[in-house]
PDB file of N, CA and C in Angstrom:
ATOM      1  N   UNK A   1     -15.247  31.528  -6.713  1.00  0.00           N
ATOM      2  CA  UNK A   1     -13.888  31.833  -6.238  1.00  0.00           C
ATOM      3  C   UNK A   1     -13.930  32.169  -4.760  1.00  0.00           C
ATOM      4  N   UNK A   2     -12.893  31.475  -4.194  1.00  0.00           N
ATOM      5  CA  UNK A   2     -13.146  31.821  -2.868  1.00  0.00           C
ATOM      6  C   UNK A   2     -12.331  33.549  -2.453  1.00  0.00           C
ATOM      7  N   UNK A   3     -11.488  33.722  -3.330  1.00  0.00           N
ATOM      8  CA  UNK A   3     -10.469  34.509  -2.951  1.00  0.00           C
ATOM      9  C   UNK A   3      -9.376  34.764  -2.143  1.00  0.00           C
ATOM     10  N   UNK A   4      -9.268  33.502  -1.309  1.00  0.00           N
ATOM     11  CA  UNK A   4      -8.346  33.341  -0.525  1.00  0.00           C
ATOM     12  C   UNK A   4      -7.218  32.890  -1.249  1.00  0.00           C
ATOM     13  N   UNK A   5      -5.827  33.736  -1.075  1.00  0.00           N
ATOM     14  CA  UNK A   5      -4.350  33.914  -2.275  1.00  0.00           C
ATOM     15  C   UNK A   5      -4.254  31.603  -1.572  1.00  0.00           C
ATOM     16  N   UNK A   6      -3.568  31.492  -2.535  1.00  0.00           N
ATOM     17  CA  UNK A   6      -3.367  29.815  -2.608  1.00  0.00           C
ATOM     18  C   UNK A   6      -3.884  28.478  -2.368  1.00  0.00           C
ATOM     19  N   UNK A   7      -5.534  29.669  -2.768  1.00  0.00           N
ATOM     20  CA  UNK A   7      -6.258  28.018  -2.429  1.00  0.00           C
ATOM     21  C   UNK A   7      -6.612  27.385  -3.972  1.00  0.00           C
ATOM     22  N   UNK A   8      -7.074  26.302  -4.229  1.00  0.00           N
ATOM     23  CA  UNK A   8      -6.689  25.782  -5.300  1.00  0.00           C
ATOM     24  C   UNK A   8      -7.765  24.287  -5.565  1.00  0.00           C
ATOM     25  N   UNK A   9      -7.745  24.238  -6.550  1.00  0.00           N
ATOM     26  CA  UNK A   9      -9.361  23.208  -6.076  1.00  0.00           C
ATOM     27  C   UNK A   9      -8.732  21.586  -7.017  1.00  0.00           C
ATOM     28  N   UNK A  10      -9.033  20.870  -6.509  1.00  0.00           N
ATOM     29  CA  UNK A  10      -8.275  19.763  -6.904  1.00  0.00           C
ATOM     30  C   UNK A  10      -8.735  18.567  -7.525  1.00  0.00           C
ATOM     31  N   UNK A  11     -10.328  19.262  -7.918  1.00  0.00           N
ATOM     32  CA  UNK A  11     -10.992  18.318  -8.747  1.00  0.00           C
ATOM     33  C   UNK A  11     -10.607  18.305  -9.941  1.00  0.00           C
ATOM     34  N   UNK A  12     -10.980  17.207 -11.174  1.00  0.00           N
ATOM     35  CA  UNK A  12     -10.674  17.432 -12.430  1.00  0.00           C
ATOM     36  C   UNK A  12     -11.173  19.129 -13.222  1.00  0.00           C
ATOM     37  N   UNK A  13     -10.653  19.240 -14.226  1.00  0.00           N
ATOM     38  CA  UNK A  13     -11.548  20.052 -14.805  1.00  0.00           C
ATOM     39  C   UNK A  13     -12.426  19.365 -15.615  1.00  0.00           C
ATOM     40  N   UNK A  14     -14.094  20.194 -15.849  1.00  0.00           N
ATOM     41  CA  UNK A  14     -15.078  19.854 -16.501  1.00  0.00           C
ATOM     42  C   UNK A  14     -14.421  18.747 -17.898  1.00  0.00           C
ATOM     43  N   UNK A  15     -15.313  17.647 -17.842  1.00  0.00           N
ATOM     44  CA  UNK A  15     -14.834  16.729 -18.983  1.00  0.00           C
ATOM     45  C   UNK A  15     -14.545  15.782 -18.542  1.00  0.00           C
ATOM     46  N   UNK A  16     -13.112  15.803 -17.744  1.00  0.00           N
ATOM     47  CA  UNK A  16     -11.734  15.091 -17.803  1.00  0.00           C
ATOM     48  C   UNK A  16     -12.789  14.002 -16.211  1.00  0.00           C
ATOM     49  N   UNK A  17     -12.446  12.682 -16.585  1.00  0.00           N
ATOM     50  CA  UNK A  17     -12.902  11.459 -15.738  1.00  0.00           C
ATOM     51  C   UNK A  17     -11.770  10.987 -15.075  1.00  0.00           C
ATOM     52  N   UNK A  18     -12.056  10.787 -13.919  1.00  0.00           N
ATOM     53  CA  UNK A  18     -10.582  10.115 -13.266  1.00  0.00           C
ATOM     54  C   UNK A  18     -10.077   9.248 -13.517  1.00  0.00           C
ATOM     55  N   UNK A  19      -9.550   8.431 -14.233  1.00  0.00           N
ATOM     56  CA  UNK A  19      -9.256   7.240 -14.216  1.00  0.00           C
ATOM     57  C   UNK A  19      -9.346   5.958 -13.470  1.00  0.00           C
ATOM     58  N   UNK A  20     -10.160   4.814 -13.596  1.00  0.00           N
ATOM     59  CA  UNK A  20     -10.719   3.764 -12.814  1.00  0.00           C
ATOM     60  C   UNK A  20     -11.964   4.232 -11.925  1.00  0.00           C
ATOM     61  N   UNK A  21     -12.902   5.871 -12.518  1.00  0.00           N
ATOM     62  CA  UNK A  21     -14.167   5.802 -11.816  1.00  0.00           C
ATOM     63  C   UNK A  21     -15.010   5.148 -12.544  1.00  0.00           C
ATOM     64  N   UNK A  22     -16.084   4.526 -11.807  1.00  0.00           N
ATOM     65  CA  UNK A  22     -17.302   3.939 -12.868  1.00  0.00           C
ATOM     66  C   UNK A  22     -16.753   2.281 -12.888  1.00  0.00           C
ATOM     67  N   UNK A  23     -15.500   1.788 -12.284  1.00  0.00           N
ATOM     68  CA  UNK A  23     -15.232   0.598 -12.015  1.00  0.00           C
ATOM     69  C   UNK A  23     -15.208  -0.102 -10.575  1.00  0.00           C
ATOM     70  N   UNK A  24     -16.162  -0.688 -10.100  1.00  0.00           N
ATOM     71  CA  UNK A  24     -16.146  -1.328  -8.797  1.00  0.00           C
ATOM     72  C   UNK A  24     -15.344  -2.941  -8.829  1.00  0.00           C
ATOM     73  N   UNK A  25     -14.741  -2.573  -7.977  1.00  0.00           N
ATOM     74  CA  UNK A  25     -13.884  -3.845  -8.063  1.00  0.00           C
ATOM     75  C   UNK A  25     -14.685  -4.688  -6.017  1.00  0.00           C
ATOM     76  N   UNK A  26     -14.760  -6.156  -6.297  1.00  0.00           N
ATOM     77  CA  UNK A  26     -15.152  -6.775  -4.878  1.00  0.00           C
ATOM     78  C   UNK A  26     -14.233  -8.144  -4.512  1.00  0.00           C
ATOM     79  N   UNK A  27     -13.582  -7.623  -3.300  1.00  0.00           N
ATOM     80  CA  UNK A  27     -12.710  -9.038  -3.343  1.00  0.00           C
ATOM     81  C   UNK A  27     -13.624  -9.554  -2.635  1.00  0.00           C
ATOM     82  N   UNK A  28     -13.326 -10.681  -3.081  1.00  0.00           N
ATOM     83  CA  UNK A  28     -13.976 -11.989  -1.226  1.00  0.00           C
ATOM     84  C   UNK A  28     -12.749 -12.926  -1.307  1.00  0.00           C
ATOM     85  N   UNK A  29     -12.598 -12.673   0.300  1.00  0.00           N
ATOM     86  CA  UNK A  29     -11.090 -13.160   0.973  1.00  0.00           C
ATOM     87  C   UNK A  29     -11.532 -14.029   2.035  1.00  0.00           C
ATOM     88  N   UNK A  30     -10.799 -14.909   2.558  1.00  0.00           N
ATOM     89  CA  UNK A  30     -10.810 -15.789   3.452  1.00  0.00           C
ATOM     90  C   UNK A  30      -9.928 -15.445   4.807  1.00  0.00           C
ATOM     91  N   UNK A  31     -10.765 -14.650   5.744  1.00  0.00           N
ATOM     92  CA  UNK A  31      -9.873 -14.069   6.897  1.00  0.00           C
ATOM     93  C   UNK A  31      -9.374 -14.912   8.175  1.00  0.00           C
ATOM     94  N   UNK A  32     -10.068 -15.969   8.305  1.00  0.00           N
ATOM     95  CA  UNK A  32      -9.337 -16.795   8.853  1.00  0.00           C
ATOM     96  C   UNK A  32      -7.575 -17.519   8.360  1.00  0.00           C
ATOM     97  N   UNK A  33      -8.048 -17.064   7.240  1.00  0.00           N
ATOM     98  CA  UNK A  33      -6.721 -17.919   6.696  1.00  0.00           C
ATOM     99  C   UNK A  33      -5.510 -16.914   6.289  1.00  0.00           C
ATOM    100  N   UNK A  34      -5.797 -15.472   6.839  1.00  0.00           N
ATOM    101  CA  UNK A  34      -4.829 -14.611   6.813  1.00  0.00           C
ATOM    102  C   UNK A  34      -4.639 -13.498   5.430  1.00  0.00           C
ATOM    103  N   UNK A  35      -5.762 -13.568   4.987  1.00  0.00           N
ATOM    104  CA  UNK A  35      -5.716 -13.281   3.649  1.00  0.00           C
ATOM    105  C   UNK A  35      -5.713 -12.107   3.292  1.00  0.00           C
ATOM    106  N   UNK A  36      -6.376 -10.956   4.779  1.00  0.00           N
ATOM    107  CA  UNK A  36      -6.627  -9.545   4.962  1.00  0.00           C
ATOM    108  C   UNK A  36      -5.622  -8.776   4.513  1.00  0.00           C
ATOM    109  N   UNK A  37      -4.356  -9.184   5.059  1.00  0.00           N
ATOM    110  CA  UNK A  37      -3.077  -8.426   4.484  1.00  0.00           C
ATOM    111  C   UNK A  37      -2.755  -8.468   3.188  1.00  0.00           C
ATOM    112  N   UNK A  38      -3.350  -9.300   2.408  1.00  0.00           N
ATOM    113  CA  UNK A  38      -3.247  -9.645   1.141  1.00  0.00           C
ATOM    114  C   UNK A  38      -4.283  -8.261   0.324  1.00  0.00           C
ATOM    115  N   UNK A  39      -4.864  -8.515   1.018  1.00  0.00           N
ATOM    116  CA  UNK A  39      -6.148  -7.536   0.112  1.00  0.00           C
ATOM    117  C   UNK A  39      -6.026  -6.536   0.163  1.00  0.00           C
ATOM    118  N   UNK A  40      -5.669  -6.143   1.752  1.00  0.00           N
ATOM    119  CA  UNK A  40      -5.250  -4.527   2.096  1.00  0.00           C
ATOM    120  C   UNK A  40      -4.107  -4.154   1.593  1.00  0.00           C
ATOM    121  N   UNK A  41      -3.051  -5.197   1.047  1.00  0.00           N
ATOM    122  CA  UNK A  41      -1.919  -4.251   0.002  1.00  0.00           C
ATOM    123  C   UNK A  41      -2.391  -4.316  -1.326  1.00  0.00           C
ATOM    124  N   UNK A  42      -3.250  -5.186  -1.379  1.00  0.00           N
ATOM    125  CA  UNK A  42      -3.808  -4.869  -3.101  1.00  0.00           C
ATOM    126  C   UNK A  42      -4.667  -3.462  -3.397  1.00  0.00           C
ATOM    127  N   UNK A  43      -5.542  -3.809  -2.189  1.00  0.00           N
ATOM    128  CA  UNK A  43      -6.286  -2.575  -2.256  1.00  0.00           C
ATOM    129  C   UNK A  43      -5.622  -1.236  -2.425  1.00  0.00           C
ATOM    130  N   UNK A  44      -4.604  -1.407  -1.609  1.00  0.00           N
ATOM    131  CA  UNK A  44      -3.402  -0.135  -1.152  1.00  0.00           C
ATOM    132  C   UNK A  44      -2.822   0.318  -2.876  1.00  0.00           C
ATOM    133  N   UNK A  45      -2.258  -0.408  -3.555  1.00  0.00           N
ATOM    134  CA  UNK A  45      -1.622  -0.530  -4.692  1.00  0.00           C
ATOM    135  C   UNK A  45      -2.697   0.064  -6.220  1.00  0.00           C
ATOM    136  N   UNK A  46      -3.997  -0.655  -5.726  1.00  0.00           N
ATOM    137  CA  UNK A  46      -4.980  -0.347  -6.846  1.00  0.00           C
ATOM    138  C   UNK A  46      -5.500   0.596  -6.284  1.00  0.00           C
ATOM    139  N   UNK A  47      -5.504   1.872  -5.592  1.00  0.00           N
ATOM    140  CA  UNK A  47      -6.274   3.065  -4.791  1.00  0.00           C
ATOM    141  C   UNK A  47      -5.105   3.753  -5.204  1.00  0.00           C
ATOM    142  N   UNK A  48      -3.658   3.712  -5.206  1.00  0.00           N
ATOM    143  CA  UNK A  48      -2.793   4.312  -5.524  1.00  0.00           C
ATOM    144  C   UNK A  48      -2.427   4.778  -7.428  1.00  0.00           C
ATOM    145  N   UNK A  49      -2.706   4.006  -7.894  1.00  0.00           N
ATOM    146  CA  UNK A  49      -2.823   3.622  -9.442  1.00  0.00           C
ATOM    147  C   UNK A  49      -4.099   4.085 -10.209  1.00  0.00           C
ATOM    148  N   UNK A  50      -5.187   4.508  -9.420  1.00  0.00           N
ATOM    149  CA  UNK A  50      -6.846   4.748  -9.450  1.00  0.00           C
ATOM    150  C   UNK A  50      -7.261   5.080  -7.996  1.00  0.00           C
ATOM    151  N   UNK A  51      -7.144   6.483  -7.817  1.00  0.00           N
ATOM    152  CA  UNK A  51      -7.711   6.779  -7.018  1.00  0.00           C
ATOM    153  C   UNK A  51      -9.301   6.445  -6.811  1.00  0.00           C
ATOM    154  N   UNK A  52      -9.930   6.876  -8.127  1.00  0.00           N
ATOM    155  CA  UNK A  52     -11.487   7.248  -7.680  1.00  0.00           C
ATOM    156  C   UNK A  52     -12.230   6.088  -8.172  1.00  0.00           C
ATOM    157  N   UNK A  53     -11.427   4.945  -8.317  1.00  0.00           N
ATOM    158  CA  UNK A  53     -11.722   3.627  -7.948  1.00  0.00           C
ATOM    159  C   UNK A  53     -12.730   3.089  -6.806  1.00  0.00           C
ATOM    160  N   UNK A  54     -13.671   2.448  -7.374  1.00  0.00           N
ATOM    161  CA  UNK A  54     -14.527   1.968  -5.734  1.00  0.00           C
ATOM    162  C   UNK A  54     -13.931  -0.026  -5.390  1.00  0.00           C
ATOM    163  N   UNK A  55     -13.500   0.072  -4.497  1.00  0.00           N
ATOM    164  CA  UNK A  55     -13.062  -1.262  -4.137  1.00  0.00           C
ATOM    165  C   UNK A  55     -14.098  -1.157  -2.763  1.00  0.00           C
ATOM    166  N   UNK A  56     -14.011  -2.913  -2.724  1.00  0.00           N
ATOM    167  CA  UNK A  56     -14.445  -3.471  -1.482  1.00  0.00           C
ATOM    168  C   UNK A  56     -14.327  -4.954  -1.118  1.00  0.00           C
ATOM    169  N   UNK A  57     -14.347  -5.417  -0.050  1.00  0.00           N
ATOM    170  CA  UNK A  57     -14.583  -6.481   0.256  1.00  0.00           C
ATOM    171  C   UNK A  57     -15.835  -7.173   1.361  1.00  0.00           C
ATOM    172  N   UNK A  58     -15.621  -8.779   1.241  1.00  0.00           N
ATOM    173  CA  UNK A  58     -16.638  -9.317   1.391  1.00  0.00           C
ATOM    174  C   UNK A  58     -15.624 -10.786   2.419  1.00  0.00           C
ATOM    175  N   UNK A  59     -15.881 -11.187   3.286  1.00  0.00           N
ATOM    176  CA  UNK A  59     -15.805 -12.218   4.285  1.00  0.00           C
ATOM    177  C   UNK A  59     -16.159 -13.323   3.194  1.00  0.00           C
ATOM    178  N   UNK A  60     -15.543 -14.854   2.562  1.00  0.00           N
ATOM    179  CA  UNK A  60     -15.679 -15.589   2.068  1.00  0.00           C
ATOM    180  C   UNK A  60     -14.974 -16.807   2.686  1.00  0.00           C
ATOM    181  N   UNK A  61     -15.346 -17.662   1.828  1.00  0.00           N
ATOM    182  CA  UNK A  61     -14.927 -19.442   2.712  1.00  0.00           C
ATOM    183  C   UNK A  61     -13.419 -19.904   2.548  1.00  0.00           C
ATOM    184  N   UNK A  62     -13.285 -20.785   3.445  1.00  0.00           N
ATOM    185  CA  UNK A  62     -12.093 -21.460   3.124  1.00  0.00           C
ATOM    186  C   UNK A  62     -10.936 -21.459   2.243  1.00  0.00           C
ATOM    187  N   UNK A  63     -10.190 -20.375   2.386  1.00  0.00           N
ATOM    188  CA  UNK A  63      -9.419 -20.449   0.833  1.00  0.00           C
ATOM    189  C   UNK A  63      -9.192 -19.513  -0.089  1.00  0.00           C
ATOM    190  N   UNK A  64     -10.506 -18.915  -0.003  1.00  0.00           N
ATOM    191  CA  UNK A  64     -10.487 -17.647  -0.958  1.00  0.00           C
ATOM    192  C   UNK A  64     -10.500 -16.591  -1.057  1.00  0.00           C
ATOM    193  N   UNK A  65     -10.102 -16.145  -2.216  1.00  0.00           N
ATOM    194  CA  UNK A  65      -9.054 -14.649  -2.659  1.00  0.00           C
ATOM    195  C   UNK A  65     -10.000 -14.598  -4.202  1.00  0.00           C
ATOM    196  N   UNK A  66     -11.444 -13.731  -4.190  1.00  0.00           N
ATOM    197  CA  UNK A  66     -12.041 -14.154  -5.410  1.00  0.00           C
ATOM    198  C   UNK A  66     -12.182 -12.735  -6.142  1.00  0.00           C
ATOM    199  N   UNK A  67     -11.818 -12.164  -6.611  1.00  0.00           N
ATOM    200  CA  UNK A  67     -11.887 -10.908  -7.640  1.00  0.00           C
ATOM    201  C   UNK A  67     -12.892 -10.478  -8.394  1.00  0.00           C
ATOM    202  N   UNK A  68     -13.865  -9.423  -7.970  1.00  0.00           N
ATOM    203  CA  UNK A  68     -14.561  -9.289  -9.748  1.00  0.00           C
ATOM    204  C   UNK A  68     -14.717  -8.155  -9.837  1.00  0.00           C
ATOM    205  N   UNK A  69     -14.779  -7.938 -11.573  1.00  0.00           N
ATOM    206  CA  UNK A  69     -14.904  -6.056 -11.628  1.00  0.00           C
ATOM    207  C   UNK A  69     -15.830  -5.958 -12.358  1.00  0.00           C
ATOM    208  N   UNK A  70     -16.557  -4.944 -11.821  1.00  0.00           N
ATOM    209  CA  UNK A  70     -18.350  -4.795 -12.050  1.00  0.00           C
ATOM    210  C   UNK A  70     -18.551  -5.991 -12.462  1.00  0.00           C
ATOM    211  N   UNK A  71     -18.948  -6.694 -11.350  1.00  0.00           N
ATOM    212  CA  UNK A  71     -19.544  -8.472 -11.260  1.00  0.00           C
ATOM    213  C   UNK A  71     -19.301  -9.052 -11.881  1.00  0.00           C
ATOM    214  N   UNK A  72     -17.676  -9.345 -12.881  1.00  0.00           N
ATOM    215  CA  UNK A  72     -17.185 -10.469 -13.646  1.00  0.00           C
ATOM    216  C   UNK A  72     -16.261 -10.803 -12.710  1.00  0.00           C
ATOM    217  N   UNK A  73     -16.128 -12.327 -12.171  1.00  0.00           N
ATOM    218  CA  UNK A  73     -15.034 -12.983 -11.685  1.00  0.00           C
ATOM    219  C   UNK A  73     -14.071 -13.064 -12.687  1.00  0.00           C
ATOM    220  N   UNK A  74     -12.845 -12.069 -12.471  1.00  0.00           N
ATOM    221  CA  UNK A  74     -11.651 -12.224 -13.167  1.00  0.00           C
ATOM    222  C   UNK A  74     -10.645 -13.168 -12.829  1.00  0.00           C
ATOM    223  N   UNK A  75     -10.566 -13.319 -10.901  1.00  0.00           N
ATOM    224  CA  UNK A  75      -9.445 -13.851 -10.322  1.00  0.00           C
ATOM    225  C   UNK A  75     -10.335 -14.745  -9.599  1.00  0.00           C
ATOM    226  N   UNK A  76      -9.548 -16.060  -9.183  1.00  0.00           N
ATOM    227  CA  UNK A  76     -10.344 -17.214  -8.516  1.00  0.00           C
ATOM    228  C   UNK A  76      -9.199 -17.717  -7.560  1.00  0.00           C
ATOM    229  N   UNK A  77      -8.389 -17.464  -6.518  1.00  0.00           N
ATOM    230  CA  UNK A  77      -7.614 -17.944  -5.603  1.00  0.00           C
ATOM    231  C   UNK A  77      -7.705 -19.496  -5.740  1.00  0.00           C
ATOM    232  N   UNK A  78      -9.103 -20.212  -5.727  1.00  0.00           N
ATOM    233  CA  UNK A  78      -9.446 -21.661  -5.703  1.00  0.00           C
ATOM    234  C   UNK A  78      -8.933 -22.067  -6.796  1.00  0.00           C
ATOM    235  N   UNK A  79      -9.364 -21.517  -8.374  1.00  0.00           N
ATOM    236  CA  UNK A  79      -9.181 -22.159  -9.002  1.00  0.00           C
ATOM    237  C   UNK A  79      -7.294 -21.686  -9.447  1.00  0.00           C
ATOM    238  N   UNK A  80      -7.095 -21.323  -9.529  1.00  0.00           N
ATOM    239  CA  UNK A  80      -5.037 -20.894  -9.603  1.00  0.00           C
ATOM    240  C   UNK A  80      -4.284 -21.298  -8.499  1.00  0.00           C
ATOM    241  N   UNK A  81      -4.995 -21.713  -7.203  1.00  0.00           N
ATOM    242  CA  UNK A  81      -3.849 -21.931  -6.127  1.00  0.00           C
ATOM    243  C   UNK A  81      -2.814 -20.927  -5.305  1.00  0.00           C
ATOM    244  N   UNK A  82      -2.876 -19.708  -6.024  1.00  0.00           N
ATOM    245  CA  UNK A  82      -1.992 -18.373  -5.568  1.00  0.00           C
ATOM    246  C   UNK A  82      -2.640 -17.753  -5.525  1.00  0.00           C
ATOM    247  N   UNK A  83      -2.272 -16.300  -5.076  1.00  0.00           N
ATOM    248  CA  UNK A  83      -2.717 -14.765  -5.311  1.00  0.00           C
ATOM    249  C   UNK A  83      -2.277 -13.920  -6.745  1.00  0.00           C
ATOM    250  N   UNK A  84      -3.132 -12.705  -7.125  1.00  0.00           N
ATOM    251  CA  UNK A  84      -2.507 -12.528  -8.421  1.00  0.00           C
ATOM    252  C   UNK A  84      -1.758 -11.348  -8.378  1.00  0.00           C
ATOM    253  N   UNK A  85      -1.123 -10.950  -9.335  1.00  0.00           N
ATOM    254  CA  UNK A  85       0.172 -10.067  -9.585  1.00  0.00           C
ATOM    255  C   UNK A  85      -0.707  -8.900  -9.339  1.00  0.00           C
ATOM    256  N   UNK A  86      -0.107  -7.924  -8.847  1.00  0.00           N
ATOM    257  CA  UNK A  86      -0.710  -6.911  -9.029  1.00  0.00           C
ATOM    258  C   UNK A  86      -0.913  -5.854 -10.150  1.00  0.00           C
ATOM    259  N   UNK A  87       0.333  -6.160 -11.432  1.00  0.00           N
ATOM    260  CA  UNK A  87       0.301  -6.043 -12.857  1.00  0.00           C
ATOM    261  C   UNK A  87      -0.875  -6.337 -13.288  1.00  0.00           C
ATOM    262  N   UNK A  88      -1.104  -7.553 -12.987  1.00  0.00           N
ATOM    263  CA  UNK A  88      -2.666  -8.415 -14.065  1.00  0.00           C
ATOM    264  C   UNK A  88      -3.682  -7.533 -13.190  1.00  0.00           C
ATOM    265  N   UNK A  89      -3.668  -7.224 -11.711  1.00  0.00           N
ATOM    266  CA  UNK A  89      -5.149  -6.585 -11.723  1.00  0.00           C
ATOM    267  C   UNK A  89      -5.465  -5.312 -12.280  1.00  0.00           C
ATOM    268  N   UNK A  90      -3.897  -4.427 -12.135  1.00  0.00           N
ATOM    269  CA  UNK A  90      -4.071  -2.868 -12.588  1.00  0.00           C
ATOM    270  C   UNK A  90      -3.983  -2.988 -13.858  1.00  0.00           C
ATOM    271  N   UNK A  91      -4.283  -3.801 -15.276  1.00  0.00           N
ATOM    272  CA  UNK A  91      -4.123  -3.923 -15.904  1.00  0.00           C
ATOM    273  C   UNK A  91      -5.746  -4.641 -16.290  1.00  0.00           C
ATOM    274  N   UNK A  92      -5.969  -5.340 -16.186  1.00  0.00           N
ATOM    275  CA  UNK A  92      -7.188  -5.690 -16.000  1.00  0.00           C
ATOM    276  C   UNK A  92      -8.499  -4.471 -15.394  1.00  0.00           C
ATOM    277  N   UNK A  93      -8.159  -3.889 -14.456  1.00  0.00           N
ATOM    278  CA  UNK A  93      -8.552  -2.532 -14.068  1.00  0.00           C
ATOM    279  C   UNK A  93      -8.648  -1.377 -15.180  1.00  0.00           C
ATOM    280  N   UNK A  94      -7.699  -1.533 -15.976  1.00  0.00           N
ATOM    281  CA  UNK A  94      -7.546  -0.354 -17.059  1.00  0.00           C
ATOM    282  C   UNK A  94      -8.253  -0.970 -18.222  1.00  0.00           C
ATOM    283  N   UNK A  95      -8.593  -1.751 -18.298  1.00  0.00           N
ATOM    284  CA  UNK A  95      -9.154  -2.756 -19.616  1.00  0.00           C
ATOM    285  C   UNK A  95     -10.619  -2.627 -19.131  1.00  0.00           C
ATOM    286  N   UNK A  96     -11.266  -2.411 -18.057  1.00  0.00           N
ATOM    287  CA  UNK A  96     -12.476  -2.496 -17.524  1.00  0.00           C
ATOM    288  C   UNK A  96     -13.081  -0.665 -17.597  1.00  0.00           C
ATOM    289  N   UNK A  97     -11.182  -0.372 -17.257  1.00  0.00           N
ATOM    290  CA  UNK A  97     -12.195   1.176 -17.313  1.00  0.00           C
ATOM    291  C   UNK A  97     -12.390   1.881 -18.727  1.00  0.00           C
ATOM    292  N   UNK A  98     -11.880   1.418 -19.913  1.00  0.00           N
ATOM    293  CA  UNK A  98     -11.428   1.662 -21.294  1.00  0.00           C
ATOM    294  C   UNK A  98     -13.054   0.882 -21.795  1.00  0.00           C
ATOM    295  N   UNK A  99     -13.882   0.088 -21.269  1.00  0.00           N
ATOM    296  CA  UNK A  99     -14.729  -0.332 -21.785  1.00  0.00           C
ATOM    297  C   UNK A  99     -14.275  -1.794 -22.575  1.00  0.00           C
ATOM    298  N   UNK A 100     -12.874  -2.490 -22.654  1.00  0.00           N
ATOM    299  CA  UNK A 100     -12.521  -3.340 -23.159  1.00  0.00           C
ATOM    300  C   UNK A 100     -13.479  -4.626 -22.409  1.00  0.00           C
ATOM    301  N   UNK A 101     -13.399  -5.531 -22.932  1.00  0.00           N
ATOM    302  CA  UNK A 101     -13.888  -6.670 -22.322  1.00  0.00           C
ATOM    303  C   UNK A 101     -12.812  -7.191 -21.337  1.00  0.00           C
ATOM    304  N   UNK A 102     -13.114  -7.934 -20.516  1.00  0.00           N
ATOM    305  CA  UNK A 102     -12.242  -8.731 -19.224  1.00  0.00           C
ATOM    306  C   UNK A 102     -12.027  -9.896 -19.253  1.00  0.00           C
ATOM    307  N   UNK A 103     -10.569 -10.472 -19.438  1.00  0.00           N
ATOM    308  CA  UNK A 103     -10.258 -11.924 -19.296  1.00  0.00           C
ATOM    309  C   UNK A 103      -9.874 -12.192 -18.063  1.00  0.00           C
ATOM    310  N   UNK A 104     -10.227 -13.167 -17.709  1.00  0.00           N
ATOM    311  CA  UNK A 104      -9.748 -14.013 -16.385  1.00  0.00           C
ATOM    312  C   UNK A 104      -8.545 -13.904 -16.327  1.00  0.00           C
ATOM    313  N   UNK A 105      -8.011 -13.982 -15.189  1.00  0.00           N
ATOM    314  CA  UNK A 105      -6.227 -13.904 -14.612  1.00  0.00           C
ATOM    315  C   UNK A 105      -5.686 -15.249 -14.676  1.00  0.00           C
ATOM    316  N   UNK A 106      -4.878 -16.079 -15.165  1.00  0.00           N
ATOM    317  CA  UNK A 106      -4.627 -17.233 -15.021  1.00  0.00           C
ATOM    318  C   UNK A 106      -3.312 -16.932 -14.338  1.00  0.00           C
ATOM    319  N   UNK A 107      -2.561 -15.805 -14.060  1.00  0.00           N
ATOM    320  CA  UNK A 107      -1.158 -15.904 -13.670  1.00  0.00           C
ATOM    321  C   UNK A 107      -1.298 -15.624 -11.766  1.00  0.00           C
ATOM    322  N   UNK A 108      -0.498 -16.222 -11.272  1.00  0.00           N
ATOM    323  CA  UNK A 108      -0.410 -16.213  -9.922  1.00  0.00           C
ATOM    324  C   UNK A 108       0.698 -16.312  -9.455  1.00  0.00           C
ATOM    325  N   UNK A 109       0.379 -15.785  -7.951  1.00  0.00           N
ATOM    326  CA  UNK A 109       1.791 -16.299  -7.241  1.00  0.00           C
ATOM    327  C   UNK A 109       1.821 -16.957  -6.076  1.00  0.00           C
ATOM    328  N   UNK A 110       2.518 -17.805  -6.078  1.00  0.00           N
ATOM    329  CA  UNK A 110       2.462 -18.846  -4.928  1.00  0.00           C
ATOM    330  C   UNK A 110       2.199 -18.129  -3.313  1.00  0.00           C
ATOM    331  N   UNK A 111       1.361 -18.595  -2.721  1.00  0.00           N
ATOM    332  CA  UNK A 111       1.136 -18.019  -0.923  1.00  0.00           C
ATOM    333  C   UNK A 111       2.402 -18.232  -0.312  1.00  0.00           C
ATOM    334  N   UNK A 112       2.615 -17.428   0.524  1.00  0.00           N
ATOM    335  CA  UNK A 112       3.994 -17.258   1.384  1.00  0.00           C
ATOM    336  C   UNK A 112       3.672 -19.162   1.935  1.00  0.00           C
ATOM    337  N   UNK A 113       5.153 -19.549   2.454  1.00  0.00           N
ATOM    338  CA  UNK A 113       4.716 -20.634   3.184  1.00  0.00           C
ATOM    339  C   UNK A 113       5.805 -20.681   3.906  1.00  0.00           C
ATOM    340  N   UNK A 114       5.323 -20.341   5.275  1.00  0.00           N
ATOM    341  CA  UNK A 114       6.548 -20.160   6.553  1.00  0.00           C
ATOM    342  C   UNK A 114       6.399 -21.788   7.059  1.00  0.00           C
ATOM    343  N   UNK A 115       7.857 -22.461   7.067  1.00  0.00           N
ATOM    344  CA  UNK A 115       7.841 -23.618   7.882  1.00  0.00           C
ATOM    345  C   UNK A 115       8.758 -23.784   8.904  1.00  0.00           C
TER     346      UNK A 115
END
């Protein structure tokens, strides 16, 4: 105890696991092709939903937006053509941290296309 009146400690209590720790999630994005903003609101969205979540990324080729949680490719930008919902990843995220098995994302959404 520190004893100082309103200090307050903000870890779990003994037991209780944070939700989405013990799940590493790794994008590999294609930064030439603008994809950073993509990742950094995903990232933003899945850090918000799971804090003590470990995300990261990785510099990848031509195109891609590639997903995996603890080293299963869930999401494949190449192979779907879009980016994925952010439903299917925090959802997929919760299925990974529950110990469920992981299906691939087949749902996407089309890339912005400014003409």
């Amino acid at each position: 105890m520190s004893g100082e009146p309103g200090h307050s400690s903000v870890a779990p209590p003994p037991g209780d696991v944070e939700p989405g720790s013990g799940v590493r999630i790794m994008v590999e994005y294609c930064e030439p092709c603008g994809f950073e903003a993509t990742y950094l609101e995903l990232a933003s969205a899945v850090k918000e939903q799971y804090p003590g979540i470990e995300i990261e990324s990785r510099l990848g080729g031509t195109g891609a937006f590639e997903i995996e949680i603890n080293g299963q490719l869930v999401f494949s930008k190449l192979e779907n053509g879009g980016f994925p919902y952010e439903k299917d990843l925090i959802e997929a995220i919760r299925r990974a941290s529950n110990g469920e098995p992981l299906e691939k994302i087949t749902n996407s959404r089309p890339p912005c296309i400014i003409l």
